[in-house]
Protein backbone atom coordinates (compact mmCIF):
# COMPACT_ATOMS: atom_id res chain seq x y z
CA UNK A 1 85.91 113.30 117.42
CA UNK A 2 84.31 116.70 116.21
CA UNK A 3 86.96 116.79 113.44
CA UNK A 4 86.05 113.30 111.93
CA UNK A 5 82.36 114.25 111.97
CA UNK A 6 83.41 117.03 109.81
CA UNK A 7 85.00 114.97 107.57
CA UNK A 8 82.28 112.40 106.76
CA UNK A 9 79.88 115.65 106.96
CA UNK A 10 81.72 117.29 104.08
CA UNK A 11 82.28 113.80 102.25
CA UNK A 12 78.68 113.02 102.53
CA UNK A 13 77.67 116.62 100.70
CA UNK A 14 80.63 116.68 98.28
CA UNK A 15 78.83 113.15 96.45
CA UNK A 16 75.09 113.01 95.48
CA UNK A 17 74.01 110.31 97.66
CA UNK A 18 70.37 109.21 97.75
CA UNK A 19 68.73 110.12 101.18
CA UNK A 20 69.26 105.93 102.12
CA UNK A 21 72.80 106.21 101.59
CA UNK A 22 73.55 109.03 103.55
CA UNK A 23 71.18 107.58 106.84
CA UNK A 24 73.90 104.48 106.23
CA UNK A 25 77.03 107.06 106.54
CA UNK A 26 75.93 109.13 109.43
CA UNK A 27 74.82 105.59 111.44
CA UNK A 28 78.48 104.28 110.68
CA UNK A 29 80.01 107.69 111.82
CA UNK A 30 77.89 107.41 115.12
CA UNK A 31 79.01 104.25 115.45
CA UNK A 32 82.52 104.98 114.86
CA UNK A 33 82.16 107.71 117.62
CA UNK A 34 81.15 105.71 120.16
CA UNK A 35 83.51 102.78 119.43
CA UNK A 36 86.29 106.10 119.41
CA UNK A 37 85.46 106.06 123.09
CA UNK A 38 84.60 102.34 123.77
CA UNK A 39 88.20 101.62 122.66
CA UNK A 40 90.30 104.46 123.48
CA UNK A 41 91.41 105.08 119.77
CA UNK A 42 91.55 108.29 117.64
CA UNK A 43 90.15 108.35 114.23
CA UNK A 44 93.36 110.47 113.17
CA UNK A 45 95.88 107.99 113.39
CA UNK A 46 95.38 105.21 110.24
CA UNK A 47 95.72 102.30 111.99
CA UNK A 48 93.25 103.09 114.75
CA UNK A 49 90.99 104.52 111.46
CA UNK A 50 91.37 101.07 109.85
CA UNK A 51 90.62 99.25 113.40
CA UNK A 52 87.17 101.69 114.26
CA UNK A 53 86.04 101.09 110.69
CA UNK A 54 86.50 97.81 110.36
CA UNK A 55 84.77 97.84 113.83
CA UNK A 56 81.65 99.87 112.93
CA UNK A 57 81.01 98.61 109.42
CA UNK A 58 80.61 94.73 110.75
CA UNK A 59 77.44 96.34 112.10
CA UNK A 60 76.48 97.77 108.78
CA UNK A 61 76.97 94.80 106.14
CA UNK A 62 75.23 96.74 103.32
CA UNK A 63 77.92 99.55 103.89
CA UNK A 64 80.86 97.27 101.46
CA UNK A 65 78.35 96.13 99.19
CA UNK A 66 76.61 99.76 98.09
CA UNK A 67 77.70 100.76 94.88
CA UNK A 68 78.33 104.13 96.61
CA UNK A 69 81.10 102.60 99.18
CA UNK A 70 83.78 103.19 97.05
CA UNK A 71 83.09 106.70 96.10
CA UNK A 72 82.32 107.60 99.63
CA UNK A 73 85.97 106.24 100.45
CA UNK A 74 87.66 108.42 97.90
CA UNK A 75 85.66 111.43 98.47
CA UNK A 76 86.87 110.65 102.34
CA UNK A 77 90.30 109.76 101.29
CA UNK A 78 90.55 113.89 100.24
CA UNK A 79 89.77 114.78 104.06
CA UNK A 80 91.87 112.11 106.05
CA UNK A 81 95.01 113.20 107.76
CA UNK A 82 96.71 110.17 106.05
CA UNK A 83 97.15 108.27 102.81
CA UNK A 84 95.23 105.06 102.42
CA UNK A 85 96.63 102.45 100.00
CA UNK A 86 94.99 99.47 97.84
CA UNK A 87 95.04 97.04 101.11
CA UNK A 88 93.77 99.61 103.25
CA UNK A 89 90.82 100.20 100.74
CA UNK A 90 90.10 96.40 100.62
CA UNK A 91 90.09 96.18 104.20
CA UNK A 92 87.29 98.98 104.27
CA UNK A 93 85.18 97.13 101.68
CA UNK A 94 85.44 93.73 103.72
């Protein structure tokens, strides 16, 4: 768990985000921590990754439809322990 908060901590300073974006990427990182627990997955494997985010962002509609989803996904993309492809990516932004 600490090592995904790093991840979205680093992706959140490496892109200027206004101050309302970055509230929206820590709330879906809590929220991906405590559904981390809530479902006994890990955030390192992808399909568990894919599962907890698609999880935590159906509480956060606006998160797919901020013009700063997809380059908070590629800056995050760097950091992952995994590859995400085009389907992955589209499930992210569903």
């Amino acid at each position: 768990m600490n090592a995904l908060s790093k991840v979205y901590r680093r992706a959140c300073r490496e892109i200027n985000l206004p101050e309302n974006e970055k509230r929206l990427l820590l709330k879906l990182l809590r929220e991906i921590g405590v559904n981390i627990v809530r479902r006994q997955k890990t955030w390192d494997i992808k399909a568990d990754f894919i599962t907890l985010s698609f999880i935590s962002a159906g509480r956060y509609p606006e998160f797919p439809i901020s013009p700063y989803a997809m380059p908070i996904i590629r800056c995050m993309m760097r950091h992952l322990p995994f590859e995400l492809d085009e389907e992955d990516i589209r499930i992210l932004l569903s």
